[in-house]
Structure formats: structure tokens, C-alpha cells
PDB file of N, CA and C in Angstrom:
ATOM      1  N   UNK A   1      40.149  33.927  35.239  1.00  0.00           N
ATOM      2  CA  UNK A   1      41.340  33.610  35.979  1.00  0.00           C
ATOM      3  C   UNK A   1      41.205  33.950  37.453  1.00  0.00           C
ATOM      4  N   UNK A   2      40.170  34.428  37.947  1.00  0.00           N
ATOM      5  CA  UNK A   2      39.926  35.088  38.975  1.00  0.00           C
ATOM      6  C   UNK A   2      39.451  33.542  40.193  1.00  0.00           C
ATOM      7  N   UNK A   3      40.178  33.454  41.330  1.00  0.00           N
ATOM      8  CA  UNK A   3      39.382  32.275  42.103  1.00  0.00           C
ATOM      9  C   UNK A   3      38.109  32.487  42.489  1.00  0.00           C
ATOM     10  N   UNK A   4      37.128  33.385  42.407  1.00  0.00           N
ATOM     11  CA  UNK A   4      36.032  33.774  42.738  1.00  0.00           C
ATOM     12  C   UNK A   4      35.002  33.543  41.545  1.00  0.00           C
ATOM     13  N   UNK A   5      35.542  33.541  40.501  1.00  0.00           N
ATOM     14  CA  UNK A   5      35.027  33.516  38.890  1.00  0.00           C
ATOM     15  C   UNK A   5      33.965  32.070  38.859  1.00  0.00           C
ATOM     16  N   UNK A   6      32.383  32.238  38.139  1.00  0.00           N
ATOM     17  CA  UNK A   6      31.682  30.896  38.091  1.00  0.00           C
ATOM     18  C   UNK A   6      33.012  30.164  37.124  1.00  0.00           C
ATOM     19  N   UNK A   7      32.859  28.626  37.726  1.00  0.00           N
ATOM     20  CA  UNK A   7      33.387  27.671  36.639  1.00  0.00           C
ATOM     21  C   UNK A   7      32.568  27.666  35.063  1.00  0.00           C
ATOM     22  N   UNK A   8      33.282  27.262  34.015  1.00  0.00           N
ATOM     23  CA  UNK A   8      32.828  27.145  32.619  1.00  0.00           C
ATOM     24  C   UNK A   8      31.643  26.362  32.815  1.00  0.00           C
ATOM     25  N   UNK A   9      31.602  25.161  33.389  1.00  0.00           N
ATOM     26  CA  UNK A   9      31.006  23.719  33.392  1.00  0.00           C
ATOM     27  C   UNK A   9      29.588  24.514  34.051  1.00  0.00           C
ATOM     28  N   UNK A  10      29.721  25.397  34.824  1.00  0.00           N
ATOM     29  CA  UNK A  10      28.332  25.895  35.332  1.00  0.00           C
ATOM     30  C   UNK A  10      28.071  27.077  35.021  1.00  0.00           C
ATOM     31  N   UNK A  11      28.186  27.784  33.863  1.00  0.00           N
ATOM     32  CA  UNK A  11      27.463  28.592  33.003  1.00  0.00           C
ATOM     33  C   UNK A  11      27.200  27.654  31.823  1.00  0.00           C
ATOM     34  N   UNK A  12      27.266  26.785  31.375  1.00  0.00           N
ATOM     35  CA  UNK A  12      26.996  26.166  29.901  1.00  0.00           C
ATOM     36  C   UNK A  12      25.434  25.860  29.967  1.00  0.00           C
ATOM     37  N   UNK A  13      25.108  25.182  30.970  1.00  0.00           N
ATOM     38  CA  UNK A  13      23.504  24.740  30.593  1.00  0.00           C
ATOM     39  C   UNK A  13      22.766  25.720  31.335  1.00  0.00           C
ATOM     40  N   UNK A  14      22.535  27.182  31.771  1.00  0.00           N
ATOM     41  CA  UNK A  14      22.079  28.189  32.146  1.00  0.00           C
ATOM     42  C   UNK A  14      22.448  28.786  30.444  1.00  0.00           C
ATOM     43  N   UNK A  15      23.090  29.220  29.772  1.00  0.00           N
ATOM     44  CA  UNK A  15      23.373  29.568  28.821  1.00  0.00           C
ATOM     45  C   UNK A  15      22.245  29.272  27.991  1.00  0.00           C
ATOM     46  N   UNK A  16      22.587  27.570  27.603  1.00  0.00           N
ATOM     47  CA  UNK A  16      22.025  26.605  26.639  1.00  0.00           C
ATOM     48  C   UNK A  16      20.120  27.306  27.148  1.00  0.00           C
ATOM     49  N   UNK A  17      19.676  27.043  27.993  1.00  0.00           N
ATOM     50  CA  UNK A  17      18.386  27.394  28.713  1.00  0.00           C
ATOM     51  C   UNK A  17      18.099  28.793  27.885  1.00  0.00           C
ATOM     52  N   UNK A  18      18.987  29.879  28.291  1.00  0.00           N
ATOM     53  CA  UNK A  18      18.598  31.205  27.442  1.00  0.00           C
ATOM     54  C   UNK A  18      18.180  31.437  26.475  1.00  0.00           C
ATOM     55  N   UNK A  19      19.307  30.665  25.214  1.00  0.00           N
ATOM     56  CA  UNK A  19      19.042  30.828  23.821  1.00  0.00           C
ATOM     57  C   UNK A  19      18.858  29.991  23.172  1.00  0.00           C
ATOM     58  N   UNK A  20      18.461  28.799  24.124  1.00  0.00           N
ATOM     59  CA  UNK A  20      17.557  27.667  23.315  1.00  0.00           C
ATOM     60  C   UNK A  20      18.801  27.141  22.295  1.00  0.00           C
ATOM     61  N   UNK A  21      18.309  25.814  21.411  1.00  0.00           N
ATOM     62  CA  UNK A  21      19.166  25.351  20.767  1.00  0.00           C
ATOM     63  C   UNK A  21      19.538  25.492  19.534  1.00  0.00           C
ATOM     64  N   UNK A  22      19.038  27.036  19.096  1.00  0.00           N
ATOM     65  CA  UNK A  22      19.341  27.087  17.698  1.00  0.00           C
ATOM     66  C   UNK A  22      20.643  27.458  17.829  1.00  0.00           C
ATOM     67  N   UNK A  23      21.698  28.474  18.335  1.00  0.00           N
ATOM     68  CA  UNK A  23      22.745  28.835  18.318  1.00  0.00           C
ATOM     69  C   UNK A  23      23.965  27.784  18.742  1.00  0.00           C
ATOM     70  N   UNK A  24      24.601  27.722  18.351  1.00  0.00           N
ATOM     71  CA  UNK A  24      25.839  26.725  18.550  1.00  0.00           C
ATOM     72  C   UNK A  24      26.340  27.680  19.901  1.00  0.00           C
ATOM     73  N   UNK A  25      26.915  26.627  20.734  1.00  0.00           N
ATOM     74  CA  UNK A  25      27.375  26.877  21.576  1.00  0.00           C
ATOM     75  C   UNK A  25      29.022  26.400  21.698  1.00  0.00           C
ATOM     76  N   UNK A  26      29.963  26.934  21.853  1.00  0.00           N
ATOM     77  CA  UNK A  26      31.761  26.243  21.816  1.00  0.00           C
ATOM     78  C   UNK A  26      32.003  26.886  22.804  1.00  0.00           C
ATOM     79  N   UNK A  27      32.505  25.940  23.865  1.00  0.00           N
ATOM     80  CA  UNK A  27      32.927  26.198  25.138  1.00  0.00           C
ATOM     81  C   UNK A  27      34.758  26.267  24.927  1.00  0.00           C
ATOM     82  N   UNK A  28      34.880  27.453  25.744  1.00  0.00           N
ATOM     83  CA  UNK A  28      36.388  27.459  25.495  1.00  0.00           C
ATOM     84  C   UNK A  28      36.785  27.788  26.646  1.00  0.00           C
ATOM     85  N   UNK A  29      37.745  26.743  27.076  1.00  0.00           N
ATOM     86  CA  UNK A  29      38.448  27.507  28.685  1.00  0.00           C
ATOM     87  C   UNK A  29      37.786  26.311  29.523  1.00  0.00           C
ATOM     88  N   UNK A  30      39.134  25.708  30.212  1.00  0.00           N
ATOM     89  CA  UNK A  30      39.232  24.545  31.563  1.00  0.00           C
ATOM     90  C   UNK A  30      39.252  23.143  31.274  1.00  0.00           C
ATOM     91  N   UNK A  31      39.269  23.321  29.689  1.00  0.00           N
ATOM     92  CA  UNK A  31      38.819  21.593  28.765  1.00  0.00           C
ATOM     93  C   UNK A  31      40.742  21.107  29.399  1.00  0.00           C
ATOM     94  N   UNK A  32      40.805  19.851  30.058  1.00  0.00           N
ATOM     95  CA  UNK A  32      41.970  19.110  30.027  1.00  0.00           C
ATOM     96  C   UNK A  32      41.740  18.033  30.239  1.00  0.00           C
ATOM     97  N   UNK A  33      40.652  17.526  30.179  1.00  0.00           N
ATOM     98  CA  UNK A  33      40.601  15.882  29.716  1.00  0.00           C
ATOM     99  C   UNK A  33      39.815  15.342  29.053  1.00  0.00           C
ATOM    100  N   UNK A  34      39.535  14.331  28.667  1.00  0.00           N
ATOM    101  CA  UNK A  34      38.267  13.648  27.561  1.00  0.00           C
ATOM    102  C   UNK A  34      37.128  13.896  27.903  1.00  0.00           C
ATOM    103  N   UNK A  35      36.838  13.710  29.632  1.00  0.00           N
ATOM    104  CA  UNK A  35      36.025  13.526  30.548  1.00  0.00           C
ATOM    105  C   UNK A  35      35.160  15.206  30.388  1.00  0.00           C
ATOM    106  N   UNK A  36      36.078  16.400  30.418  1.00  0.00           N
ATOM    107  CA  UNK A  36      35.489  17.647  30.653  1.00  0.00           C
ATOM    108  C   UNK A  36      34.773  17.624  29.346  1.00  0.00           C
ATOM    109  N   UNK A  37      34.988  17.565  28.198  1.00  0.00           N
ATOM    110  CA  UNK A  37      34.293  17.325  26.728  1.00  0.00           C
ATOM    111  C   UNK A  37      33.325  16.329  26.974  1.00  0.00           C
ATOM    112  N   UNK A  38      33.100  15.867  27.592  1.00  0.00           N
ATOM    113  CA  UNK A  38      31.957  14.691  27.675  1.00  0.00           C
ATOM    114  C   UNK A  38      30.797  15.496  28.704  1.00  0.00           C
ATOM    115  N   UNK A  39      31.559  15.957  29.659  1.00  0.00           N
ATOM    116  CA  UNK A  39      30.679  17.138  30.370  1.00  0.00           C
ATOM    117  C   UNK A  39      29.852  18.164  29.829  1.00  0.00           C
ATOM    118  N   UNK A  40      30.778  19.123  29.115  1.00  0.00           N
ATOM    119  CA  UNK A  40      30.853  20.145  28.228  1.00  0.00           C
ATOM    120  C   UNK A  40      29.134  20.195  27.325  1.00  0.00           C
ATOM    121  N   UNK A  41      29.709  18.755  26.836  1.00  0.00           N
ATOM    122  CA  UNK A  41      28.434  18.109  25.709  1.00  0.00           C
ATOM    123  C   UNK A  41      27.389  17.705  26.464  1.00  0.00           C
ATOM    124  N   UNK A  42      27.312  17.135  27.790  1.00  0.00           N
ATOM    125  CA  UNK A  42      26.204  16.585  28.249  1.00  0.00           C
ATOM    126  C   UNK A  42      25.433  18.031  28.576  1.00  0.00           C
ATOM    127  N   UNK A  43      26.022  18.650  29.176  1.00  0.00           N
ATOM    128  CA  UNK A  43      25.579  19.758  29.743  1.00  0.00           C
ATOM    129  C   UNK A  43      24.593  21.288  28.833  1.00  0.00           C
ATOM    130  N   UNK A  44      24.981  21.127  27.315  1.00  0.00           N
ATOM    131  CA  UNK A  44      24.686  21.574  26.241  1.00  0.00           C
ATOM    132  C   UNK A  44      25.369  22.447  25.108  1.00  0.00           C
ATOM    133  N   UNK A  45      27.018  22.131  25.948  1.00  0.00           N
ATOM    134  CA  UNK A  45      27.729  22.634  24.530  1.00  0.00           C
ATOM    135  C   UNK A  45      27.722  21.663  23.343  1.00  0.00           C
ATOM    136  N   UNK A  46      27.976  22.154  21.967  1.00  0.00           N
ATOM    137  CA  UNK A  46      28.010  21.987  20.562  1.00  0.00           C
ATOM    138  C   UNK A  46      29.395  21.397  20.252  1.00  0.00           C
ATOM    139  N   UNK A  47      30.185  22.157  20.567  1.00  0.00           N
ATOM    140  CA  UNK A  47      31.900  21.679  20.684  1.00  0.00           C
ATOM    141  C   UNK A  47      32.372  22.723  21.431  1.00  0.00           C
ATOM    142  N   UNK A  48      33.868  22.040  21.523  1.00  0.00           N
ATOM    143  CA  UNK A  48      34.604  22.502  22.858  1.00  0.00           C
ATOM    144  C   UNK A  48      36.486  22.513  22.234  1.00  0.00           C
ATOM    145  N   UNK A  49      36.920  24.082  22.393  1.00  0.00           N
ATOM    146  CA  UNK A  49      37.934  24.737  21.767  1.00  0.00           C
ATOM    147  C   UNK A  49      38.781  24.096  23.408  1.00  0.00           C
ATOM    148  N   UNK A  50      40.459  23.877  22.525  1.00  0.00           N
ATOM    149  CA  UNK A  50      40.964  23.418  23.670  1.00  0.00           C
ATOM    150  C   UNK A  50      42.545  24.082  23.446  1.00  0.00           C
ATOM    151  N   UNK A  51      42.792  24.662  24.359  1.00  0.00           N
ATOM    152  CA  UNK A  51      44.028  25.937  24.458  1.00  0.00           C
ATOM    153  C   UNK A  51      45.173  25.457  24.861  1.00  0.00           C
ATOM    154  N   UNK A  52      44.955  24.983  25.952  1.00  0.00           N
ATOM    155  CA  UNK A  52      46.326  25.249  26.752  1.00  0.00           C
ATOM    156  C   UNK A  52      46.735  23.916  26.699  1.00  0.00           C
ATOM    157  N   UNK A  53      46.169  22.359  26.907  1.00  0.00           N
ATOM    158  CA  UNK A  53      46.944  21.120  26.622  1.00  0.00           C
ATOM    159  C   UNK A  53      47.592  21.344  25.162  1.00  0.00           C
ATOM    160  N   UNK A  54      46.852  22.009  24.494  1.00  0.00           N
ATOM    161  CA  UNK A  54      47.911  22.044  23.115  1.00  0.00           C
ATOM    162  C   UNK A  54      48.849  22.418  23.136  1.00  0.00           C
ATOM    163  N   UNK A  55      49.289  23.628  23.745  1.00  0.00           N
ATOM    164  CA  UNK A  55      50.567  24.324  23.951  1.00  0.00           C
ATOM    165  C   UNK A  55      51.551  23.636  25.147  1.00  0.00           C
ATOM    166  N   UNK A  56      50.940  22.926  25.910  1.00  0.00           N
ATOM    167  CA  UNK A  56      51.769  21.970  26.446  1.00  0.00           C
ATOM    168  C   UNK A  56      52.190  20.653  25.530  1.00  0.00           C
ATOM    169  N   UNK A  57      51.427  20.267  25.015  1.00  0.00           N
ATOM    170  CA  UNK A  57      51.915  19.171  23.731  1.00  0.00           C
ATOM    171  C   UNK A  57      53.323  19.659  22.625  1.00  0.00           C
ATOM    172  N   UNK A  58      52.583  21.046  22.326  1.00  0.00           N
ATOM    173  CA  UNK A  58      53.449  21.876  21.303  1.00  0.00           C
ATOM    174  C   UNK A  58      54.711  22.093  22.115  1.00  0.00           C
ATOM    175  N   UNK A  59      54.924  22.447  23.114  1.00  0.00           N
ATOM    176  CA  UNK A  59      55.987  22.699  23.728  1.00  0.00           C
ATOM    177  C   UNK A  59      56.994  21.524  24.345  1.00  0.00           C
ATOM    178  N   UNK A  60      56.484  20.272  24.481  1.00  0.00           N
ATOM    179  CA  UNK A  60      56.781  18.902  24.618  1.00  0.00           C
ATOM    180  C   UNK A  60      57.398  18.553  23.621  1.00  0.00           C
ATOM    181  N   UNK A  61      56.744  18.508  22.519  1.00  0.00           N
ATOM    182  CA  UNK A  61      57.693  17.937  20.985  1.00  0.00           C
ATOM    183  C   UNK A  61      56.952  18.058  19.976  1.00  0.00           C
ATOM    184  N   UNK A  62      56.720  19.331  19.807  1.00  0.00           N
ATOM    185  CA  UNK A  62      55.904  20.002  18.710  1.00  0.00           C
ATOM    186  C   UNK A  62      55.015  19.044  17.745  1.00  0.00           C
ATOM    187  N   UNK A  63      54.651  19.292  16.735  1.00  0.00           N
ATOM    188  CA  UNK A  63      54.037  18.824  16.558  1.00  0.00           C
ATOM    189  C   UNK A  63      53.266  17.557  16.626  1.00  0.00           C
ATOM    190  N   UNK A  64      54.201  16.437  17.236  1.00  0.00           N
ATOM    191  CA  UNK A  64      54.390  15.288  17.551  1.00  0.00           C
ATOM    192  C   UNK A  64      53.561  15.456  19.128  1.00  0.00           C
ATOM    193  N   UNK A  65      53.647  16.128  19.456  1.00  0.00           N
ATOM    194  CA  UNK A  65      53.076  16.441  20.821  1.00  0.00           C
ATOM    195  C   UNK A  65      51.632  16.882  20.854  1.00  0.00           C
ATOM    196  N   UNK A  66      51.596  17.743  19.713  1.00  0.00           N
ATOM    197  CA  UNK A  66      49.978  18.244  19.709  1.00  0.00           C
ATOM    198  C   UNK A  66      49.094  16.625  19.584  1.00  0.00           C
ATOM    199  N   UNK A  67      50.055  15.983  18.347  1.00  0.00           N
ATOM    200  CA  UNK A  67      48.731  14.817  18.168  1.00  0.00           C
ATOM    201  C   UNK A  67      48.918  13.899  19.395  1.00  0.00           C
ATOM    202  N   UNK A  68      49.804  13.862  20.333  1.00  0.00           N
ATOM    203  CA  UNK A  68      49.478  13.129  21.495  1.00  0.00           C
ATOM    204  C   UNK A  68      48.269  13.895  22.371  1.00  0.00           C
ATOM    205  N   UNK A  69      48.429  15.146  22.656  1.00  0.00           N
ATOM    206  CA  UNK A  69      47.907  15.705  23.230  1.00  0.00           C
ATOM    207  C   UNK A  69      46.394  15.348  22.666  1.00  0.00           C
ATOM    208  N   UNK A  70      46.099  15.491  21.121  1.00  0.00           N
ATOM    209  CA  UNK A  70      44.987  15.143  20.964  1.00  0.00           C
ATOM    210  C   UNK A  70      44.207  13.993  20.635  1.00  0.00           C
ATOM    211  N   UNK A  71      44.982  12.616  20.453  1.00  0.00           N
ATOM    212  CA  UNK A  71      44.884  11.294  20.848  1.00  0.00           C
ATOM    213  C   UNK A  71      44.465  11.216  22.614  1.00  0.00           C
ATOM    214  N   UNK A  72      45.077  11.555  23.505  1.00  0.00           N
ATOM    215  CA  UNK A  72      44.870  11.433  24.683  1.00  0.00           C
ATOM    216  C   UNK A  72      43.854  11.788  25.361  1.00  0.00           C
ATOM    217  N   UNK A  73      43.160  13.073  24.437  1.00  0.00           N
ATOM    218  CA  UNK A  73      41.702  13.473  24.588  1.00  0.00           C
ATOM    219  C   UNK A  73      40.583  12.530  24.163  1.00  0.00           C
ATOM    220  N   UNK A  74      40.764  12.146  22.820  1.00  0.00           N
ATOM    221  CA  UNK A  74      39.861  11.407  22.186  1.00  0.00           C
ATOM    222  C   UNK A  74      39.804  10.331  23.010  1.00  0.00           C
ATOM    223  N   UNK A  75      41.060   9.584  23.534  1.00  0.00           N
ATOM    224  CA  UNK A  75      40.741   8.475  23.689  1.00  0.00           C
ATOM    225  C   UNK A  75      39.675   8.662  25.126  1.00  0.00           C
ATOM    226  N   UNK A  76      40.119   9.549  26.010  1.00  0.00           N
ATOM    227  CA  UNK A  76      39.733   9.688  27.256  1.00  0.00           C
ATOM    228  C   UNK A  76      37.970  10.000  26.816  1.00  0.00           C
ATOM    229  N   UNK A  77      37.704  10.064  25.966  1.00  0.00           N
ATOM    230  CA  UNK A  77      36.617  11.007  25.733  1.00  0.00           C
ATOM    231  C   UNK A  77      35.591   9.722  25.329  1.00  0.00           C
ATOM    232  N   UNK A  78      36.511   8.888  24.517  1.00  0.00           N
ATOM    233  CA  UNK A  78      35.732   7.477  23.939  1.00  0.00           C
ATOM    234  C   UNK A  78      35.357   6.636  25.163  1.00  0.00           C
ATOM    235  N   UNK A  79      36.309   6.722  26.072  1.00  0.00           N
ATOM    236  CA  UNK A  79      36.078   5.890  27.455  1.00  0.00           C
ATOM    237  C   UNK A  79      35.250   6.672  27.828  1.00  0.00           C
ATOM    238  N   UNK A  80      35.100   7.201  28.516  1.00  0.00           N
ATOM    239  CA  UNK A  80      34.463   7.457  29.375  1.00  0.00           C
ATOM    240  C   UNK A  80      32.684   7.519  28.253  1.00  0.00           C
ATOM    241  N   UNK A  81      32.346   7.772  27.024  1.00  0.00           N
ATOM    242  CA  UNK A  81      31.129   7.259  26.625  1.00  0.00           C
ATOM    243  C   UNK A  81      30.953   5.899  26.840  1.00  0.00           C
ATOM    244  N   UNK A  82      32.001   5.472  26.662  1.00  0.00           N
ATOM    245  CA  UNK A  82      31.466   4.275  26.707  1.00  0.00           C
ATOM    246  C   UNK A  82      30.793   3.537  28.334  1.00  0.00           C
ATOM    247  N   UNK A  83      32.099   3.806  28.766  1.00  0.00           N
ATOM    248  CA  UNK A  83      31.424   3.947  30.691  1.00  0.00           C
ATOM    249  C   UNK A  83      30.298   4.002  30.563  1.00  0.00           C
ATOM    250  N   UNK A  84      29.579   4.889  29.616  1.00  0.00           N
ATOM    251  CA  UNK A  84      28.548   5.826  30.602  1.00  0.00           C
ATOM    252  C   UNK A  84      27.478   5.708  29.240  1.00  0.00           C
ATOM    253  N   UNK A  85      27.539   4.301  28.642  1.00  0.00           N
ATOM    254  CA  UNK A  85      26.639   3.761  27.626  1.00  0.00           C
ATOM    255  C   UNK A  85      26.484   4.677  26.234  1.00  0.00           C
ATOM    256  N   UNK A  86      27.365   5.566  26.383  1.00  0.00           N
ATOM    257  CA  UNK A  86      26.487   6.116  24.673  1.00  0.00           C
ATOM    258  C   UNK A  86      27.449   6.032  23.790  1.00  0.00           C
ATOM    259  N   UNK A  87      26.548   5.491  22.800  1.00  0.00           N
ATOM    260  CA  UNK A  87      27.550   4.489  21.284  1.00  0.00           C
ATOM    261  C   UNK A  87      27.783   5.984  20.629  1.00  0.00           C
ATOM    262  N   UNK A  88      27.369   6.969  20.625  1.00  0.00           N
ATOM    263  CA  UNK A  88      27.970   8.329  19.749  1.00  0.00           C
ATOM    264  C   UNK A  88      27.399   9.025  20.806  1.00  0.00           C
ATOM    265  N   UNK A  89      27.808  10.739  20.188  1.00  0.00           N
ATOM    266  CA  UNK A  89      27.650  11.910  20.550  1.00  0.00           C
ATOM    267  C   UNK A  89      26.797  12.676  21.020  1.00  0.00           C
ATOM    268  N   UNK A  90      25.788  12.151  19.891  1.00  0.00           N
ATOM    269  CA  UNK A  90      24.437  12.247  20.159  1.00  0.00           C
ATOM    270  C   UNK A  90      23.051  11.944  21.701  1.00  0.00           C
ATOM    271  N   UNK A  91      23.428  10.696  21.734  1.00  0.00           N
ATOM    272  CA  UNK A  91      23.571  10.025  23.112  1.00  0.00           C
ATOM    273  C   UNK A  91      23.667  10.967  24.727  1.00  0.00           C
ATOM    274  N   UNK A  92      25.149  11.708  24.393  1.00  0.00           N
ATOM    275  CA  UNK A  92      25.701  12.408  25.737  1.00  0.00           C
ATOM    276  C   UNK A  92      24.402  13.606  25.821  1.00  0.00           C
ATOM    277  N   UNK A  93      23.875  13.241  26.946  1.00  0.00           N
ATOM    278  CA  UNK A  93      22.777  13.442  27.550  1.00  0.00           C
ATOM    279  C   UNK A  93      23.050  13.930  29.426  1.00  0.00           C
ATOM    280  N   UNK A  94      22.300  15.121  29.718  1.00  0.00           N
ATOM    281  CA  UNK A  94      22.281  15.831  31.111  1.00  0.00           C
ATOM    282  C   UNK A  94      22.594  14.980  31.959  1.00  0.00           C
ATOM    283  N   UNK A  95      21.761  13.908  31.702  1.00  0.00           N
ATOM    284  CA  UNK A  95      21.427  13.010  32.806  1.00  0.00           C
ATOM    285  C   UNK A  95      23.140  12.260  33.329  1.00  0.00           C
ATOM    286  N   UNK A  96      24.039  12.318  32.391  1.00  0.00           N
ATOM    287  CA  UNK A  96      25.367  12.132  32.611  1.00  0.00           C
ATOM    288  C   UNK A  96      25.882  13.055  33.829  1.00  0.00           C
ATOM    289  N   UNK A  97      25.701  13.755  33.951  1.00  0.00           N
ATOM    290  CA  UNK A  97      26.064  14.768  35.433  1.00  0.00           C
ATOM    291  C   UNK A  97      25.268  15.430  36.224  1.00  0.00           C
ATOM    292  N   UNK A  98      25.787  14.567  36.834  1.00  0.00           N
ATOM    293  CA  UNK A  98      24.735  14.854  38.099  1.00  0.00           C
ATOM    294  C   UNK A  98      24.731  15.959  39.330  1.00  0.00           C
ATOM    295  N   UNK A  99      25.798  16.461  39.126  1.00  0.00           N
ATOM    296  CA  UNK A  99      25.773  17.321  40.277  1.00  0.00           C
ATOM    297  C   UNK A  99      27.211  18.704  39.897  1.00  0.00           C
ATOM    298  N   UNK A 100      26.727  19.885  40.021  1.00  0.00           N
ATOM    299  CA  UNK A 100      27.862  20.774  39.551  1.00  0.00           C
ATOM    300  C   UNK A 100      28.353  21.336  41.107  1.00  0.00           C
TER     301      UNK A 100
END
């Protein structure tokens, strides 16, 4: 929470580098759009825990809100692979971001 604090997005693949790819990696903290999960993954997280759009969904119109909240991810998340050519998950590759 600190403004001085590294961003999430640039400890993940310094991380990933350390302990190599046997350990799962779940990034938690700054995920608010499809786009940051597409990052997240290119970069070398496994999956990506998402906090606070939920509780804005939940607090919008409860439960009805979470699944917008998490429709609005997916979808953002499907676009932008697709943008950026990869037919699955697998696919989302470094080479997707280019610059931190």
C-alpha cells in the first residue's frame, strides 16, 4: 500500500526466474481488469486471486454483482488474447509485454 512499494507486475517474472517452474505461482493484489491477468500470466504467474473488484461487485448487488464482476474479467481477458493471437492460455507468452 505504500507509493514507494515495487508494483506486483514487476516482481512476478524475477520471482518466476528464482524458483524456476516447478512451484505454482498466484499473484494476488492490483488484478482489475482482464488485461492485468493476461499480464500476470505472460509474465509467469500460474493464476491470479482477485480481491477487491469482488467486493465492489458484492457491494453493488451481491451476488448478482460478483458474477458481473467476474464475466467482465473473463470477457476482458478473452479479448485481449485474442488481440494478441493466443487461442488458449497456454499461448500467453513474455513476449506479450514488453516493457514494465
Amino acid at each position: 500500500q505504500l507509493d514507494t512499494a515495487v508494483p506486483t507486475l514487476k516482481q512476478i517474472e524475477p520471482i518466476r526466474n528464482t524458483v524456476g517452474y516447478e512451484p505454482l505461482i498466484i499473484v494476488d493484489g492490483g488484478i482489475r481488469r482482464g488485461t492485468d491477468i493476461l499480464k500476470c500470466i505472460a509474465l509467469g504467474a500460474d493464476a491470479v486471486q482477485i480481491g477487491r473488484p469482488l467486493l465492489w461487485g458484492l457491494s453493488y448487488k451481491g451476488q448478482k454483482g460478483v458474477e458481473l464482476v467476474l464475466q467482465i474479467l473473463k470477457d476482458e481477458l478473452t479479448e485481449g488474447m485474442i488481440l494478441s493471437g493466443c487461442r488458449n492460455v497456454s499461448e500467453i507468452t513474455r513476449d506479450l509485454v514488453t516493457s514494465l
